[in-house]
C-alpha atoms as a PDB file:
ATOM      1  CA  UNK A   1       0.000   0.000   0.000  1.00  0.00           C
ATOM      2  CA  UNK A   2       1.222   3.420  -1.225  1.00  0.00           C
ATOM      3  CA  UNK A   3       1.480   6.296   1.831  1.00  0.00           C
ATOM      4  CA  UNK A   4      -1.430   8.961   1.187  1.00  0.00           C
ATOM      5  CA  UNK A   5       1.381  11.350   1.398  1.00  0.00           C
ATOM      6  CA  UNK A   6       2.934   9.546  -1.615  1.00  0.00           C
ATOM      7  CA  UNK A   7      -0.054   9.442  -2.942  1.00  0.00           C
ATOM      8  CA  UNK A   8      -0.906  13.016  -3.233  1.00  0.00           C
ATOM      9  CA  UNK A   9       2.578  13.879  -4.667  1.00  0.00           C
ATOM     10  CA  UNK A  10       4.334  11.562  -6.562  1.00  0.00           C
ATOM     11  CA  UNK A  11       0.798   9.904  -8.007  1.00  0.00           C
ATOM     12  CA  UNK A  12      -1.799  13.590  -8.060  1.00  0.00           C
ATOM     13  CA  UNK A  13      -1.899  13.429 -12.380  1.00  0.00           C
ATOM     14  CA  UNK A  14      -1.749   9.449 -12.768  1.00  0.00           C
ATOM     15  CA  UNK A  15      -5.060   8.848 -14.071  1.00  0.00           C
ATOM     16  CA  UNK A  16      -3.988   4.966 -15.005  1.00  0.00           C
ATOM     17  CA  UNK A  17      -3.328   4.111 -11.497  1.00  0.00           C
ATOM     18  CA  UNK A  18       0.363   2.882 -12.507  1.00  0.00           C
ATOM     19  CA  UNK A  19       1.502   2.654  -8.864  1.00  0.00           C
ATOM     20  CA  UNK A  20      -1.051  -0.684  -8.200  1.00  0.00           C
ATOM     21  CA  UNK A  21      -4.922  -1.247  -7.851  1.00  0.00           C
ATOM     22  CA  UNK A  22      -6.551   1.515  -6.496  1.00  0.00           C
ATOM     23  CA  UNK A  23      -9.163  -0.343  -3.183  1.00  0.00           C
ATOM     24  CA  UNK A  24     -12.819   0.851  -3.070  1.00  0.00           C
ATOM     25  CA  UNK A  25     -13.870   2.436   0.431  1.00  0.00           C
ATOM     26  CA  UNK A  26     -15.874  -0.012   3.073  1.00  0.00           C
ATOM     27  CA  UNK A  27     -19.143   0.784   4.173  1.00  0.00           C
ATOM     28  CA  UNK A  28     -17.861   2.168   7.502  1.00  0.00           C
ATOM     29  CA  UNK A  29     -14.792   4.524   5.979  1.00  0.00           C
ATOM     30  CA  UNK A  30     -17.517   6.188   3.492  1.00  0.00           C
ATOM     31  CA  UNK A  31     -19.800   6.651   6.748  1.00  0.00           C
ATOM     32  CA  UNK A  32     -16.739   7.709   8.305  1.00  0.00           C
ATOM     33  CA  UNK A  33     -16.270  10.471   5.743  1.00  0.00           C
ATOM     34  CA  UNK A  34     -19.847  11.411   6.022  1.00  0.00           C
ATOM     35  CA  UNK A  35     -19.261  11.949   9.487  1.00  0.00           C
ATOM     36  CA  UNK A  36     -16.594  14.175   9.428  1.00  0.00           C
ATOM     37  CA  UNK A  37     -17.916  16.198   5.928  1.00  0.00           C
ATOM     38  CA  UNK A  38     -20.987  16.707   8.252  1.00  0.00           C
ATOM     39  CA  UNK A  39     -19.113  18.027  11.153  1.00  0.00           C
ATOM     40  CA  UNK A  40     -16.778  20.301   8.797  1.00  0.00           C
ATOM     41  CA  UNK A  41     -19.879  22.162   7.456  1.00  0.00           C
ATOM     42  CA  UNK A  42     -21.070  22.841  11.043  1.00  0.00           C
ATOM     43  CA  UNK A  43     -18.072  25.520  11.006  1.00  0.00           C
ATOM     44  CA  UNK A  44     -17.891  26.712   7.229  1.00  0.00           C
ATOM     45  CA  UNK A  45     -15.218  29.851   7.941  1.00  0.00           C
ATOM     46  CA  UNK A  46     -13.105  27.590  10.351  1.00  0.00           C
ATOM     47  CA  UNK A  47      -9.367  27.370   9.551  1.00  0.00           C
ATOM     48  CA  UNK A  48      -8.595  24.005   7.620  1.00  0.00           C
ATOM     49  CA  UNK A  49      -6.804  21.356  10.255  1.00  0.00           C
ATOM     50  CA  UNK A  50      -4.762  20.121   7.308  1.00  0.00           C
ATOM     51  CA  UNK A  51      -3.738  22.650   5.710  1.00  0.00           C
ATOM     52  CA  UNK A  52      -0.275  21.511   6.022  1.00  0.00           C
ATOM     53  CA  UNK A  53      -1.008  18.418   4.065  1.00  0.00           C
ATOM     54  CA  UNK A  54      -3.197  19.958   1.505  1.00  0.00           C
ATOM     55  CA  UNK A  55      -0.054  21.976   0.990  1.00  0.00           C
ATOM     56  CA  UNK A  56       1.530  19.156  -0.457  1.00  0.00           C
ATOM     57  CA  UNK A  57      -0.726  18.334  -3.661  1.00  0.00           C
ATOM     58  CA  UNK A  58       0.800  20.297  -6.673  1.00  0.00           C
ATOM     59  CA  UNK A  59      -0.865  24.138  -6.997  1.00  0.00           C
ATOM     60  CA  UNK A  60      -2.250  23.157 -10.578  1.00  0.00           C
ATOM     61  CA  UNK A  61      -4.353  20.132  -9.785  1.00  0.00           C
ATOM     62  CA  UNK A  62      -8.441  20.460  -9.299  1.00  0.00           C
ATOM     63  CA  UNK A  63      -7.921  20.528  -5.713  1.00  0.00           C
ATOM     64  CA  UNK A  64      -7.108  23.851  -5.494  1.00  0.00           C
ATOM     65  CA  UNK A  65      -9.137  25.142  -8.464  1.00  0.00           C
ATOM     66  CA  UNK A  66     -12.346  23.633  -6.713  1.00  0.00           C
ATOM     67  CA  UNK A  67     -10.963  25.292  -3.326  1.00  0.00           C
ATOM     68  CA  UNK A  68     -11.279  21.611  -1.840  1.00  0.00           C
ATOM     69  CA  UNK A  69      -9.906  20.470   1.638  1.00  0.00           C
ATOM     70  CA  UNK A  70      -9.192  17.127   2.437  1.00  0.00           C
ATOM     71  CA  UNK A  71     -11.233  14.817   4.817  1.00  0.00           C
ATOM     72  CA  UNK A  72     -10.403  14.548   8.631  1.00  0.00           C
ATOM     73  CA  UNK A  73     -11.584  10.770   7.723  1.00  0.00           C
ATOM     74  CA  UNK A  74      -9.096  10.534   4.832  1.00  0.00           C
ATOM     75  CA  UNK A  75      -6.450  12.135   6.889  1.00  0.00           C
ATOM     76  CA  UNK A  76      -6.568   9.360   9.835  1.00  0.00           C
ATOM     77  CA  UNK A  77      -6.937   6.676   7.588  1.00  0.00           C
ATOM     78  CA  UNK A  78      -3.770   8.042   4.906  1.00  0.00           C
ATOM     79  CA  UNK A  79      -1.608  10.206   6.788  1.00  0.00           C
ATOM     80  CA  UNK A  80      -1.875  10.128  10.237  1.00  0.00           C
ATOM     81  CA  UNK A  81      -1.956   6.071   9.895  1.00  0.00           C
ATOM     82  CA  UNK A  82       1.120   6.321   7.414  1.00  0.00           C
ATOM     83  CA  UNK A  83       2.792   8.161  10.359  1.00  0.00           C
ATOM     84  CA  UNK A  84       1.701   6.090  13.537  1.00  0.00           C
ATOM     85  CA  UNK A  85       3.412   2.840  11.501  1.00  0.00           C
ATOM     86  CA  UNK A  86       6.707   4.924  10.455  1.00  0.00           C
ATOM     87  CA  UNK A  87       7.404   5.934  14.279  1.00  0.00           C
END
């Protein structure tokens, strides 16, 4: 399994999926996601929590031009799992 960090900069523009087979979500990580999309409109003007890893998807990718932000579910699953198993 690829990092989400590596994920989001080494892989942002391969639309083939050359890096493996990409996994659909499980019922509970898309409620999961839900969850937390819910709880992020509560507070639309709040400061984004990840900012710092949004920072790392290349500046001329649809993220930015659709002013996305990246899931407190996807983060904990991706990054913040990524990091607990590297130390």
């Amino acid at each position: 399994m690829i990092p989400g960090k590596r994920l989001i900069t080494d892989f942002i523009h391969d639309t083939k999926a050359s890096f493996g087979t990409l996994v659909n979500n499980t019922p509970e990580e898309i409620a999961d996601a839900v969850a937390c999309f819910i709880e992020d409109v509560k507070t639309p003007g709040a400061p984004d929590p990840y900012a710092d890893v949004a920072a790392l998807i290349p500046k001329d990718t649809n993220f930015y031009a659709i002013g996305a932000r990246l899931s407190t579910a996807w983060v904990r699953r991706n990054v913040q799992d990524a990091v607990d198993k590297d130390g």
